[in-house]
C-alpha atoms as a PDB file:
ATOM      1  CA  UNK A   1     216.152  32.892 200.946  1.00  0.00           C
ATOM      2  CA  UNK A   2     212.946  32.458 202.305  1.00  0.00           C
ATOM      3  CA  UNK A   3     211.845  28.636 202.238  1.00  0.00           C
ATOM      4  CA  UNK A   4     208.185  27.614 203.353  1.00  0.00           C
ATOM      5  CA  UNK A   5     206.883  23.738 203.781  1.00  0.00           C
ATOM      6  CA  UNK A   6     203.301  22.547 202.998  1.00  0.00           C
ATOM      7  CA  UNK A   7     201.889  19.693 204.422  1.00  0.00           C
ATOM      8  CA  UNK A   8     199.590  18.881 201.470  1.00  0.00           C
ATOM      9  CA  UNK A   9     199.987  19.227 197.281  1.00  0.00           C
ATOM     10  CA  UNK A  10     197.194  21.381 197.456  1.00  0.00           C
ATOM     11  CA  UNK A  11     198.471  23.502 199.998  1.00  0.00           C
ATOM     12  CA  UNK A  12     201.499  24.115 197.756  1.00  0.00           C
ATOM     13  CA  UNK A  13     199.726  25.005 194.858  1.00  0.00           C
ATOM     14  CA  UNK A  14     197.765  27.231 195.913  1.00  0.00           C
ATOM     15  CA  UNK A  15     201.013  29.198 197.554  1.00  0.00           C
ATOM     16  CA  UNK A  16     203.105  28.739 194.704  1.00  0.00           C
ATOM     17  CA  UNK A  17     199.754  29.996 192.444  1.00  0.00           C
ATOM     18  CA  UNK A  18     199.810  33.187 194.464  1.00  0.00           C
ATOM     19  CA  UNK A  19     202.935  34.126 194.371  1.00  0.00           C
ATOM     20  CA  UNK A  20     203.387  33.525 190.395  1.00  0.00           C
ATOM     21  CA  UNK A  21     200.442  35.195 189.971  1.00  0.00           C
ATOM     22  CA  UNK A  22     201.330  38.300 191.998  1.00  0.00           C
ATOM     23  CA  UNK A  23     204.442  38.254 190.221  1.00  0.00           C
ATOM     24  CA  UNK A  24     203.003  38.176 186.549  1.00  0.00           C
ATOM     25  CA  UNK A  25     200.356  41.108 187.921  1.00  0.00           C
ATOM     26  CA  UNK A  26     203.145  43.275 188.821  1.00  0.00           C
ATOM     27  CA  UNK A  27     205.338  43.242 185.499  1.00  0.00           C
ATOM     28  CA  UNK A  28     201.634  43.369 183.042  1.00  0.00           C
ATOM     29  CA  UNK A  29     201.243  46.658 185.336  1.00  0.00           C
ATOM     30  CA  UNK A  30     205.267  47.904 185.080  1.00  0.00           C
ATOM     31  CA  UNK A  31     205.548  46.908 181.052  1.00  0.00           C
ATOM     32  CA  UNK A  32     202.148  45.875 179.648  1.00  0.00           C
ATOM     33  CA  UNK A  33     202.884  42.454 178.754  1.00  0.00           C
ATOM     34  CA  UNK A  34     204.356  39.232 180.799  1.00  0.00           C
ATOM     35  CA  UNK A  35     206.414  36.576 179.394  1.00  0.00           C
ATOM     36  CA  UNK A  36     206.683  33.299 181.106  1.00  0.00           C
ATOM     37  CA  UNK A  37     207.810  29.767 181.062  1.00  0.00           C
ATOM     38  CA  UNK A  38     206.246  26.536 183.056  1.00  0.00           C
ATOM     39  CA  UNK A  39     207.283  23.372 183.930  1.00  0.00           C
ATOM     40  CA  UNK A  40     205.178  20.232 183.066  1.00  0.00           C
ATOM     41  CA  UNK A  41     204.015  17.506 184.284  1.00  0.00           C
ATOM     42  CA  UNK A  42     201.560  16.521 187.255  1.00  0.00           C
ATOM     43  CA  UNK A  43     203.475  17.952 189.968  1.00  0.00           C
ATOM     44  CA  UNK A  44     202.430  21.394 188.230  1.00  0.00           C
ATOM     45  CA  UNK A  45     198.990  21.008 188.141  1.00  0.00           C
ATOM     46  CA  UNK A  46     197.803  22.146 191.583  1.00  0.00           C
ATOM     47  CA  UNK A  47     200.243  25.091 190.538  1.00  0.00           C
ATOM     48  CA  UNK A  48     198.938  25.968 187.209  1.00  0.00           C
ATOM     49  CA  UNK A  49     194.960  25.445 188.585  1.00  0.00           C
ATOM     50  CA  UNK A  50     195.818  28.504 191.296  1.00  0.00           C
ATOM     51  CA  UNK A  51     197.728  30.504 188.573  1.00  0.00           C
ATOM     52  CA  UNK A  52     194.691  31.071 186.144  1.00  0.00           C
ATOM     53  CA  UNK A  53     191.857  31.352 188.884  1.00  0.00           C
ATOM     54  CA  UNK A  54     193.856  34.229 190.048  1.00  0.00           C
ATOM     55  CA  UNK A  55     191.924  37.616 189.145  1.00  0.00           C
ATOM     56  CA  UNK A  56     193.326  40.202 187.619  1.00  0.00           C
ATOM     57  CA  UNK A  57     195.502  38.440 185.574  1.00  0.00           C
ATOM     58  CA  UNK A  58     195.235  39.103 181.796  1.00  0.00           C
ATOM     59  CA  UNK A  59     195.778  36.013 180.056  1.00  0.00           C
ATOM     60  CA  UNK A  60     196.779  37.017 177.028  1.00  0.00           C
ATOM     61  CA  UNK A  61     200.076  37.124 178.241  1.00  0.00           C
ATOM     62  CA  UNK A  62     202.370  34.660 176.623  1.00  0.00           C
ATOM     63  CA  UNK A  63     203.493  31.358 178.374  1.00  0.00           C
ATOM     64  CA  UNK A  64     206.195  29.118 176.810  1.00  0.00           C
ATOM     65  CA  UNK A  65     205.764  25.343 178.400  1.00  0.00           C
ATOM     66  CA  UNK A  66     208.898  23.404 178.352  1.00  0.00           C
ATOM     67  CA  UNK A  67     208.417  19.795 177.921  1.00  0.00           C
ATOM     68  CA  UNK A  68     211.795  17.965 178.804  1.00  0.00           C
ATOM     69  CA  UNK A  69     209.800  14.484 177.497  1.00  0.00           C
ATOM     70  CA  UNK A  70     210.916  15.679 174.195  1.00  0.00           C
ATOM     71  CA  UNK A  71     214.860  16.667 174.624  1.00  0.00           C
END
């Protein structure tokens, strides 16, 4: 397991943006569609900001937010 440390929110968001990002690229190019689910809340916004700035992404993928205020 590779573990990295940030020194700022931003910094982390931006990283963790990326690398979701990247990820989502690669299966819309494998099977033509991405499924995926985010976490809420303001700890994910730095996160989520990074995510859709990203090119290349097509965002008509679907994204399924879970929002544990309601269980």
């Amino acid at each position: 397991m590779k573990i990295n440390t940030f020194s700022t929110p931003p910094e982390l968001g931006k990283a963790a943006g990326n690398i979701a990002a990247g990820l989502i690229w690669q299966t819309i190019a494998a099977k033509g569609h991405a499924t995926i689910i985010s976490a809420t809340g303001t700890s994910q916004f730095k996160t989520l900001k990074e995510l859709v700035a990203w090119p290349g992404v097509d965002w008509k993928t679907e994204c399924c937010i879970i929002d544990f205020s309601l269980l």
